[in-house]
Protein backbone atom coordinates (compact mmCIF):
# COMPACT_ATOMS: atom_id res chain seq x y z
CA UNK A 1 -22.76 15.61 65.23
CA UNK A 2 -20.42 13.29 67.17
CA UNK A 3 -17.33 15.03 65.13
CA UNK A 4 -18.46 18.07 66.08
CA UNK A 5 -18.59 17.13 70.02
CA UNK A 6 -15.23 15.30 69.90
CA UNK A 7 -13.69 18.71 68.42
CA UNK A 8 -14.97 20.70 70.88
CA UNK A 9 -13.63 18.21 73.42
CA UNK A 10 -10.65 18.51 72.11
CA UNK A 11 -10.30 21.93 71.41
CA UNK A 12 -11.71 22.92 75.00
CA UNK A 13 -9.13 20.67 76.33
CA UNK A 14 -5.85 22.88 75.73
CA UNK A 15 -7.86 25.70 77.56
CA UNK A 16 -9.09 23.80 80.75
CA UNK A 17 -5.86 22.03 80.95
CA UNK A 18 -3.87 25.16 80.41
CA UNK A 19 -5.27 26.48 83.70
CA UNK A 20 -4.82 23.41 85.50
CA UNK A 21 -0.84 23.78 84.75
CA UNK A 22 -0.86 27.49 85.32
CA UNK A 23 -2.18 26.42 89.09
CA UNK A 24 0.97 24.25 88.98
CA UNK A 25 3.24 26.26 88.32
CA UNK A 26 2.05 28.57 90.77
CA UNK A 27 2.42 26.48 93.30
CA UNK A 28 5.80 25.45 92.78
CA UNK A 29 6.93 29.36 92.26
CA UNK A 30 6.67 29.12 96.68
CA UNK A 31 9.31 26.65 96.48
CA UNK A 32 11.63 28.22 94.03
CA UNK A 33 14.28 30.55 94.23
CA UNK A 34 13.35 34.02 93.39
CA UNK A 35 14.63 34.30 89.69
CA UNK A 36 12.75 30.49 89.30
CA UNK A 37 9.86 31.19 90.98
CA UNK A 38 9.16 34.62 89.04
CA UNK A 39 10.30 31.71 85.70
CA UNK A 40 7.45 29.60 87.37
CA UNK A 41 4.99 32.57 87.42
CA UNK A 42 5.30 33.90 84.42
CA UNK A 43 4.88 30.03 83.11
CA UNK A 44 1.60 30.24 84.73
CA UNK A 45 0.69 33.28 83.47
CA UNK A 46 1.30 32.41 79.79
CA UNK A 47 -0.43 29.82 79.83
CA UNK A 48 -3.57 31.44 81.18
CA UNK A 49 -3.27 33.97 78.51
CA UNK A 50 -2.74 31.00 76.37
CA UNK A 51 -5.90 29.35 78.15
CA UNK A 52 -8.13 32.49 77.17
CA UNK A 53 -7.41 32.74 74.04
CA UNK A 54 -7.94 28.94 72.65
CA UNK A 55 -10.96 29.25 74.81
CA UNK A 56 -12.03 32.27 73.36
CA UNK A 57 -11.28 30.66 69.47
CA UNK A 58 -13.61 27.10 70.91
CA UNK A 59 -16.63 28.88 72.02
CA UNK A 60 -16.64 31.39 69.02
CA UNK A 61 -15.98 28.95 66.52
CA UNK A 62 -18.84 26.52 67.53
CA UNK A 63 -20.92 29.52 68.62
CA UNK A 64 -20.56 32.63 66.86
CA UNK A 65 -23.40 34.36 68.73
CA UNK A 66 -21.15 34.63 71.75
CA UNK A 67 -21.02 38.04 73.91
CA UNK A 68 -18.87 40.55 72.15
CA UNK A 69 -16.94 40.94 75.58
CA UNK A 70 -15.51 37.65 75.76
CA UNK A 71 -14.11 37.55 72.16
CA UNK A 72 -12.68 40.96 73.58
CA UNK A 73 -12.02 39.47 76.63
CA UNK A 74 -9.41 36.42 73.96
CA UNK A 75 -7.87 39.25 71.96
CA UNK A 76 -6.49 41.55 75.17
CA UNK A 77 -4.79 38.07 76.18
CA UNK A 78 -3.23 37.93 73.11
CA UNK A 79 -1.30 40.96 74.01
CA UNK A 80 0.74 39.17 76.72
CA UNK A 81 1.31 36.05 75.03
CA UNK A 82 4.44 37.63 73.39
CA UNK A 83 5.86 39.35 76.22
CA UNK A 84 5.00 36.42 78.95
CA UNK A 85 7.02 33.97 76.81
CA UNK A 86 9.64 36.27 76.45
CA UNK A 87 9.88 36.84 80.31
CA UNK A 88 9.54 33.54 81.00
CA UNK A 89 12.13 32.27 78.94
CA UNK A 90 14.82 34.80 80.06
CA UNK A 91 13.87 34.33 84.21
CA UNK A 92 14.41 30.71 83.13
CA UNK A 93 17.83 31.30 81.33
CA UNK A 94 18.99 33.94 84.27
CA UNK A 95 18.61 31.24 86.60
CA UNK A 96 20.22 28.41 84.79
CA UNK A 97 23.52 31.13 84.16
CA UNK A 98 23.46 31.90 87.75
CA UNK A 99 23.17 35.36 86.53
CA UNK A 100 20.39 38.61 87.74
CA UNK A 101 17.73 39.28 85.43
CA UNK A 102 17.35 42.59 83.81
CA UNK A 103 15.99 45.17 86.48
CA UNK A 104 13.14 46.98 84.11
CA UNK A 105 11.53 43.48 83.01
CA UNK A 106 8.41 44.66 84.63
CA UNK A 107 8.40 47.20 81.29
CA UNK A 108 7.21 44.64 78.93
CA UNK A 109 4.03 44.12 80.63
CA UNK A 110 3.22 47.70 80.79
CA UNK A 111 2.62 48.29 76.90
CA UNK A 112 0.04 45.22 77.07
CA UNK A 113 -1.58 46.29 79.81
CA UNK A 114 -1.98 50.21 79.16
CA UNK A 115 -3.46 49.17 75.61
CA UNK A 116 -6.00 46.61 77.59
CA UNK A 117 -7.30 48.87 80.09
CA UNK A 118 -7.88 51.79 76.70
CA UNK A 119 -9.43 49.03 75.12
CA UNK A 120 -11.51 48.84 77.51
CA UNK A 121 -12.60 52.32 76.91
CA UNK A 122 -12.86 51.45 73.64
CA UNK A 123 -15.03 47.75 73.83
CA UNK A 124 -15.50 45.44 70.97
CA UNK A 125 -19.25 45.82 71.36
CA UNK A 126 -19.35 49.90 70.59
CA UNK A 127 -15.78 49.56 68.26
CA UNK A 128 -15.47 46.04 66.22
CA UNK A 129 -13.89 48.07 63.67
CA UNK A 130 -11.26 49.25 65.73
CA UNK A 131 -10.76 45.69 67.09
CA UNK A 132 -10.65 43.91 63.86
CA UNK A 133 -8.61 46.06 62.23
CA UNK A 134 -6.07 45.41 64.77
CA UNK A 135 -5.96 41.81 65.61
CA UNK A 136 -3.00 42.08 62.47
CA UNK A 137 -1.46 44.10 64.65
CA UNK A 138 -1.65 42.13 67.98
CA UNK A 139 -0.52 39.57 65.96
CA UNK A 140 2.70 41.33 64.95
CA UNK A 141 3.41 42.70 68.49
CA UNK A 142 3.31 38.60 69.37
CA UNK A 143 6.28 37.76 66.82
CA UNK A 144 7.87 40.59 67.47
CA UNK A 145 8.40 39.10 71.20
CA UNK A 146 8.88 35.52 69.65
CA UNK A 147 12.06 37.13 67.59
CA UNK A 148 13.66 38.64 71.12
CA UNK A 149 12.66 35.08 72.88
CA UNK A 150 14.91 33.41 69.73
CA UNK A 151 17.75 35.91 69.80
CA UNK A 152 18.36 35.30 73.53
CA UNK A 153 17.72 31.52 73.32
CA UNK A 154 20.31 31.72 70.65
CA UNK A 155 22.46 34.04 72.39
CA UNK A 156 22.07 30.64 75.01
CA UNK A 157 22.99 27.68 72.39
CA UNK A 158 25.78 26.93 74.30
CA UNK A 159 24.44 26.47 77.72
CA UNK A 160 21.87 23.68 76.24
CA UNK A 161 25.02 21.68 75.02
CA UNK A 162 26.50 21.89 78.31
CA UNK A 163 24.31 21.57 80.91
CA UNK A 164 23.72 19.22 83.53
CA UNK A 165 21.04 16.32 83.13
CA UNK A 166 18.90 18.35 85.29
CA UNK A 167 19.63 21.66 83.19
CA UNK A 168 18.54 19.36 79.69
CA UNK A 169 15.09 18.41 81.26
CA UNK A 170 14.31 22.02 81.68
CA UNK A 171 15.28 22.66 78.06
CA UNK A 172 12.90 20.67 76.83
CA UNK A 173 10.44 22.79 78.84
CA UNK A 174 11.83 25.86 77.45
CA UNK A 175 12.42 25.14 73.71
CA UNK A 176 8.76 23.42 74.18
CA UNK A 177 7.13 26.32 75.34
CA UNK A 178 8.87 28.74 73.02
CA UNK A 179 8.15 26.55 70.29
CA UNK A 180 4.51 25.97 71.06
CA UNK A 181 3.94 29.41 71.08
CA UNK A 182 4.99 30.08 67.88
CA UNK A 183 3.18 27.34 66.18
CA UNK A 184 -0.28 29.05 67.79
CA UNK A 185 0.47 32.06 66.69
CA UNK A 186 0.99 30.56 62.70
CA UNK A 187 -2.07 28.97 63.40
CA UNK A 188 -4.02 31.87 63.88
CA UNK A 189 -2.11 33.79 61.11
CA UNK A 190 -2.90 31.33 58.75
CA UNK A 191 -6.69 31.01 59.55
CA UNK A 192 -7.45 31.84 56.48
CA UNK A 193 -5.81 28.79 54.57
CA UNK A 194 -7.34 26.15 57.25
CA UNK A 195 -9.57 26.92 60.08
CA UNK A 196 -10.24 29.38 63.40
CA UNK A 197 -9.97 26.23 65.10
CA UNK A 198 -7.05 24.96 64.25
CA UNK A 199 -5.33 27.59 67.02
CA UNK A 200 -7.10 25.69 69.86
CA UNK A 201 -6.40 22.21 68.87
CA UNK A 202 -2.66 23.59 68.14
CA UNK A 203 -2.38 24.57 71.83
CA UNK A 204 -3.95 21.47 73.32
CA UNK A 205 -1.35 19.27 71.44
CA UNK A 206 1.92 21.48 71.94
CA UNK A 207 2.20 23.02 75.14
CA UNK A 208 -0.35 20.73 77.10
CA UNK A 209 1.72 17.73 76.12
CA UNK A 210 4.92 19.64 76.11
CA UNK A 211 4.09 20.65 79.95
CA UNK A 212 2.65 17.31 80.74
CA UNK A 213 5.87 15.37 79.83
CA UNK A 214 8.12 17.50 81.43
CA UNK A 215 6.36 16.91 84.61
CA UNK A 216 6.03 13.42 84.14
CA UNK A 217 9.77 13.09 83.29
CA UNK A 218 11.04 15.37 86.69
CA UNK A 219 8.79 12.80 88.56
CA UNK A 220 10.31 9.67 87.11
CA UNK A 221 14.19 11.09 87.46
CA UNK A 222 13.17 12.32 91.07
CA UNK A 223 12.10 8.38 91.84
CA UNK A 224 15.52 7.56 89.71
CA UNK A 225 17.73 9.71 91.81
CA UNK A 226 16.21 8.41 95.38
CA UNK A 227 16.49 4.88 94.02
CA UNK A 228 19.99 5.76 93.80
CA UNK A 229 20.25 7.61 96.98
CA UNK A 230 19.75 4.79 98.83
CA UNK A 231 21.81 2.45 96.50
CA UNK A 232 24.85 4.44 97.44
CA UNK A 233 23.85 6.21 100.88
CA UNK A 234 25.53 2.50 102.99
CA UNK A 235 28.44 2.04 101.23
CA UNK A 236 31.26 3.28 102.49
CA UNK A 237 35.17 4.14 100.40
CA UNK A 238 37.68 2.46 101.64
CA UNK A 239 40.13 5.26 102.83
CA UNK A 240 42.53 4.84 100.11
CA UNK A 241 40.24 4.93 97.82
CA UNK A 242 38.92 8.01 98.96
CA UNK A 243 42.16 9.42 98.58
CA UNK A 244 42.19 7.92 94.74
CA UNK A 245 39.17 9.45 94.04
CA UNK A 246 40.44 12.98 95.69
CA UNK A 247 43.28 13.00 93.56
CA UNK A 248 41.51 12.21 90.78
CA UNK A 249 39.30 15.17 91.10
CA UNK A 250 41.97 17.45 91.89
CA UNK A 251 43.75 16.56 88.99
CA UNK A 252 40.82 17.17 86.60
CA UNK A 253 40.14 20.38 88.27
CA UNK A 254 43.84 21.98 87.75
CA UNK A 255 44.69 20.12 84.34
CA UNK A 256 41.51 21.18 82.83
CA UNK A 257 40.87 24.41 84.60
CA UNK A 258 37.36 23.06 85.02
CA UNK A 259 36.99 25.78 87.77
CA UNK A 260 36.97 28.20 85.26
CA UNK A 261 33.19 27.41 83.56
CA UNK A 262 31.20 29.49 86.22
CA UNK A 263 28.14 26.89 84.94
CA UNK A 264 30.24 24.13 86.41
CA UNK A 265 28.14 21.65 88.12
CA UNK A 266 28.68 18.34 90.24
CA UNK A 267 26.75 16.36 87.40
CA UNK A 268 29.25 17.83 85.12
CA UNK A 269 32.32 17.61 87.07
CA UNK A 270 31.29 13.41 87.86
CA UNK A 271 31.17 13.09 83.78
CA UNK A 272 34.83 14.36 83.19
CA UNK A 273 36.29 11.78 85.97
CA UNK A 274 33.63 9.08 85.33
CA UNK A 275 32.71 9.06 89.38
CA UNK A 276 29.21 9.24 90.57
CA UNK A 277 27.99 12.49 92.01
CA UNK A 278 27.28 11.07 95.65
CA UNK A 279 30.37 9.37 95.64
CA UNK A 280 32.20 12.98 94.82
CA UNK A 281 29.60 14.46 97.27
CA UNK A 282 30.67 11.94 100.18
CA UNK A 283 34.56 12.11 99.69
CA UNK A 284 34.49 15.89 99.66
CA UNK A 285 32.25 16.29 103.09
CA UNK A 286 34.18 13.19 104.91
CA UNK A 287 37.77 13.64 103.94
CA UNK A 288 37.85 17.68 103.07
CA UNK A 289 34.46 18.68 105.10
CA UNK A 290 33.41 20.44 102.38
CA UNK A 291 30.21 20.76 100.29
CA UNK A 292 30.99 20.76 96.33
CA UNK A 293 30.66 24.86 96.11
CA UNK A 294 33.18 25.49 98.46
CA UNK A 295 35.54 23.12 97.09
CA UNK A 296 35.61 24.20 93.45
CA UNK A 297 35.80 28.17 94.85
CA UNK A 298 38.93 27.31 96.37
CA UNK A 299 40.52 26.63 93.33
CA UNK A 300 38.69 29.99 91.65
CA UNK A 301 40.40 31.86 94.98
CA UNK A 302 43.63 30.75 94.12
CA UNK A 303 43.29 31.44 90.99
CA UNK A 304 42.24 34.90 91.70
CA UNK A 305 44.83 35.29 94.17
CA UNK A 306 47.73 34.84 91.16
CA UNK A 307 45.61 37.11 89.39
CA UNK A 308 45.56 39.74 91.74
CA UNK A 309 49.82 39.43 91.92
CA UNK A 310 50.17 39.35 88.12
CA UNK A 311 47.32 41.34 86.75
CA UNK A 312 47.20 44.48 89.04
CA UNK A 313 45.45 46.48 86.31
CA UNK A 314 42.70 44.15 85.99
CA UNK A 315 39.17 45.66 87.72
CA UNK A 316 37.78 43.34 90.70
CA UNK A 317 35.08 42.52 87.60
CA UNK A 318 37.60 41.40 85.35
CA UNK A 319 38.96 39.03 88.16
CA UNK A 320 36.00 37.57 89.29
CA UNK A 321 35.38 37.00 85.71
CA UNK A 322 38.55 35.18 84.59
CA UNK A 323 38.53 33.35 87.81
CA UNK A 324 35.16 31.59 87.12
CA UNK A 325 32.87 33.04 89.06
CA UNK A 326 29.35 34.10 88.11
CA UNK A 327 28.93 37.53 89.75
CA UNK A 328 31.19 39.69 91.51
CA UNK A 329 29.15 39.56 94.51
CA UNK A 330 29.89 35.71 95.01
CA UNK A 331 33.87 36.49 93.95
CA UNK A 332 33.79 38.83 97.19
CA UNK A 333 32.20 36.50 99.53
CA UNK A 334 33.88 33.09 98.16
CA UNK A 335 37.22 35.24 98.49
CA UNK A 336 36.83 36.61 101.79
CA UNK A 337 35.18 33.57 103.74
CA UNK A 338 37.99 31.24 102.30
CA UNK A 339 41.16 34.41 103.03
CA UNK A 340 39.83 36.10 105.59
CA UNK A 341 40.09 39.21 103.61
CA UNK A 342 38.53 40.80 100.51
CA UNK A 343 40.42 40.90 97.06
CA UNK A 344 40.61 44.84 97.60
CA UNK A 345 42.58 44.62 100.85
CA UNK A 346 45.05 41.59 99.41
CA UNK A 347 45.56 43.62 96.45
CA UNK A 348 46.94 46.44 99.10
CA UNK A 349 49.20 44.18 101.05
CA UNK A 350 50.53 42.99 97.61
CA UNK A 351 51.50 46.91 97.11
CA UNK A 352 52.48 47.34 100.12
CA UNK A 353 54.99 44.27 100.25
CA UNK A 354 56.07 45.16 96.81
């Protein structure tokens, strides 16, 4: 008896939990950049559909008499497990690339959604038939959307390897989360070599904990970096070695080209010339009065500027491109806020002085 209760403690725990996060994540979407906050959302979403389903799986499993509606009520979530991790994950990777998301992503939720409103037509209580005949193939759609989510987290390999300190805690969210989702759904494949439980207990101890620790570990490097805020916010460079430390970076950035990785960072650029980042941050705003975005798109302007002269059949695209920046967009304005004049008219007075 006492097993029994501490499995259905445990079990219900993933699903109460789960919402609790998804009410998280929710919240923090309002403080997010668009791209992140739709990430955010979509978070929250999956793990309500996550929520209903293990919570679905708990009450069945310990009482099988349940009302036919809410084990219909579990399966329709399983529909937009797939796609919400799969919309999730690339919101998340958009934003960490600095790149839009695709413009029809609203598409993948329409499939789900069309077949939950038929099945609600068609209900579990008047159709089980129907319904268990095709929880193989809501199964299926799932992996099918677990298979994109891999191909574009592979596609991403190298922007895990490279990313900021910041950008590696949210990989562990995201590889967590993807992960986590595809351990539930073997769990409920395989229900038939262990237990209809074993899906619940597999989502309290994967993305609960995978969630929980993420959050945890943001709040412990957001007391880290005030601690060192305030270690560093007094002192003061001497002038000359301001001027050291200037060179230093301007060095790095035209030996190495640095300017050219449109993922560059300040967390990356204080690695490859072993200075702190608020050091770097207070030598560019007192001596160049500068912010760090504006001084590494100088050196992308220049660059594009010797494009322009020695590639005149290269497309604005192509420029922006090779010059390191993420979007054209951002190539015009960077270009014409630091010239005075967009690429297209310097191209012309190029011609024309040619």
């Amino acid at each position: 008896m006492i097993s029994s209760q501490i499995l259905f403690l445990f079990s219900a725990l993933g699903a109460v939990n789960g919402v609790m996060l998804a009410a998280y994540f929710f919240v923090s979407a309002r403080r997010a950049t668009w791209q992140q906050g739709l990430s955010n959302i979509f978070l929250g979403l999956l793990l309500l559909a996550v929520s209903v389903r293990t919570g679905k799986s708990t009450i069945y499993y310990f009482y099988p008499d349940t009302a036919l509606w809410f084990i219909q009520f579990g399966l329709s979530a399983c529909l937009l497990i797939g796609p919400l991790t799969y919309l999730y994950v690339h919101f998340h990777l958009a934003e960490q690339q600095k790149k839009p998301a695709a413009r029809w992503w609203y598409l993948h939720l329409a499939l789900p959604l069309g077949l939950i409103f038929i099945g609600v037509l068609f209900s579990y209580s008047q159709h089980p038939q129907i319904w268990r005949h095709l929880i193989g193939g809501i199964h299926k759609y799932w992996l099918l959307y677990l298979v994109m989510t891999g191909w574009q987290l592979w596609k991403s390999r190298r922007l895990f390897l490279e990313g900021n300190e910041g950008g590696k805690r949210q990989t562990v969210l995201l590889l967590g989360v993807y992960l986590s989702s595809c351990l539930i759904l073997i769990a409920y494949m395989s229900t038939h070599l262990t237990s209809y439980i074993v899906g619940a207990l597999s989502f309290t101890f994967t993305v609960h904990i995978t969630v929980m620790t993420f959050i945890l570990f943001r709040e412990e490097k957001a007391a880290s970096a005030e601690q060192k805020k305030e270690k560093y916010q007094n002192r003061k460079l001497a002038d000359d070695e301001a001027q050291q430390l200037l060179a230093s970076l301007n060095q790095a950035m035209q030996e190495q080209q640095l300017f050219l990785n449109s993922n560059l960072s300040l967390a990356m650029l204080a690695r490859k010339t072993g200075h702190s980042q608020i050091l770097i941050s207070q030598v560019l705003n007192d001596k160049l009065a500068q912010n760090f975005n504006h001084y590494v798109n100088e050196f992308r302007v220049a660059h594009a500027r010797t494009l322009l002269l020695k590639e005149p059949r290269l497309t604005m695209e192509q420029v922006a491109e090779r010059s390191g920046f993420n979007s054209s967009s951002t190539f015009f304005a960077a270009f014409k806020k630091i010239c005075g004049k967009t690429p297209a008219s310097y191209r012309v007075e190029l011609s024309a002085g040619a």
